[in-house]
Protein backbone atom coordinates (compact mmCIF):
# COMPACT_ATOMS: atom_id res chain seq x y z
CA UNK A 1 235.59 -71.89 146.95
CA UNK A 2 233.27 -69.60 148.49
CA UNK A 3 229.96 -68.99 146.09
CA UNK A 4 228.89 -65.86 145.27
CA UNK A 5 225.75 -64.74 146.86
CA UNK A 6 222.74 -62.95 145.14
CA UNK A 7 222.09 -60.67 147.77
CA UNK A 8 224.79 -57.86 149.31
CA UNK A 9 225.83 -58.25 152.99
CA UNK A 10 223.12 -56.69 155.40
CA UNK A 11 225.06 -56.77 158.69
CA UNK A 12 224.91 -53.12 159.77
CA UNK A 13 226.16 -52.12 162.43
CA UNK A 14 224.17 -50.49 165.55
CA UNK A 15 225.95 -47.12 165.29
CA UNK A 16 224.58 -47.10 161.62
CA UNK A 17 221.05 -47.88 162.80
CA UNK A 18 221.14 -45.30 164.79
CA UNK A 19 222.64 -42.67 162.77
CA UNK A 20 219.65 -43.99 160.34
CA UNK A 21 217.08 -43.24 162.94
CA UNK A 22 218.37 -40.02 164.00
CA UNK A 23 218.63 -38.52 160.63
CA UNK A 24 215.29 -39.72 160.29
CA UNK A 25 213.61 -38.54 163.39
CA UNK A 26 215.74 -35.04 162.74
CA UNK A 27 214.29 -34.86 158.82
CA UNK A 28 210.27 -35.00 160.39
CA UNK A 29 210.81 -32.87 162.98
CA UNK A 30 212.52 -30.17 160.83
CA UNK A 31 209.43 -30.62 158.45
CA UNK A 32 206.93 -30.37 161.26
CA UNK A 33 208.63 -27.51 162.92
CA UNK A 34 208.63 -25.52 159.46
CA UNK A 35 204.86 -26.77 158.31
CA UNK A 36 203.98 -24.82 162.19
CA UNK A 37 206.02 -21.84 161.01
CA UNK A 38 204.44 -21.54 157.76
CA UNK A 39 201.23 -21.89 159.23
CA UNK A 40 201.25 -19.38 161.90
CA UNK A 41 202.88 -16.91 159.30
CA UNK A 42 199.65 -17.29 156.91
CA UNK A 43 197.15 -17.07 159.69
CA UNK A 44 198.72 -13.95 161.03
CA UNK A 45 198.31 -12.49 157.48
CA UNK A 46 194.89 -13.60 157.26
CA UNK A 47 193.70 -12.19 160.37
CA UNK A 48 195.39 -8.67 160.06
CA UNK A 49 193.10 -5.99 158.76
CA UNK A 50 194.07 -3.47 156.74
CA UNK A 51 194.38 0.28 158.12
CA UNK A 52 191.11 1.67 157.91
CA UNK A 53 190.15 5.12 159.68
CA UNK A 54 187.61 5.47 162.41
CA UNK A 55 184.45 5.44 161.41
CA UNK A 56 182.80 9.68 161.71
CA UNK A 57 179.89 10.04 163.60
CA UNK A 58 178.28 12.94 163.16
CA UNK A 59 176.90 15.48 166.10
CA UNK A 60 173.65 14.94 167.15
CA UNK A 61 170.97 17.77 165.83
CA UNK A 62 169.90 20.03 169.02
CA UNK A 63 166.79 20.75 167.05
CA UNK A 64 166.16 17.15 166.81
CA UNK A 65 166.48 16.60 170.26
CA UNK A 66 163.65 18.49 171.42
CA UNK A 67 160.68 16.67 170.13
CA UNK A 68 158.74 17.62 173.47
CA UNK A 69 157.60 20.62 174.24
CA UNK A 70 158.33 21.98 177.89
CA UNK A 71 154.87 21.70 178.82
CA UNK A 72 154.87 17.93 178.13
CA UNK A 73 158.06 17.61 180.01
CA UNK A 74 158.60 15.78 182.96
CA UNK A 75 161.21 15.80 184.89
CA UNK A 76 163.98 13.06 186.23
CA UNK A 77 162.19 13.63 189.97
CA UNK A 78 158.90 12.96 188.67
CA UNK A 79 156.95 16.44 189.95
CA UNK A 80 154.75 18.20 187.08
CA UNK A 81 154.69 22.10 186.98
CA UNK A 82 156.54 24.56 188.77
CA UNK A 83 159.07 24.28 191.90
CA UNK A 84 157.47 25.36 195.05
């Protein structure tokens, strides 16, 4: 008479080890591949600004512009007074 043993037979197969690590390896890369997903989603949210309209610059003053009088003037060639 065979006795009974405390412990349940462990003799798996190599099919089943395999099957084990595949499901495995499958499970984390799923994860992984969603985690990068998720991520890229929430950065892209992040970084987008919301619509905002140009900024207005306003025309410069022509008054301001001439703070020199003509007399004072000289011009881009470098001469002073009149054109000969």
């Amino acid at each position: 008479m065979e006795l009974a043993s405390a412990y349940p037979n462990s003799a798996i197969s190599g099919v089943m080890m395999a099957v084990i690590a595949l499901v495995a390896a499958g499970t984390l890369a799923a994860w992984l591949i969603l985690v990068f997903l998720a991520d890229r989603q929430g950065s892209a949210k992040e970084t987008r600004q919301p619509d905002m309209p140009a900024p207005v610059v306003a025309a410069p003053d022509p008054a301001a512009e001439d703070e020199h009088s003509e007399a004072g003037h000289v011009p881009a060639d470098g001469r002073h007074g009149a054109a000969a």
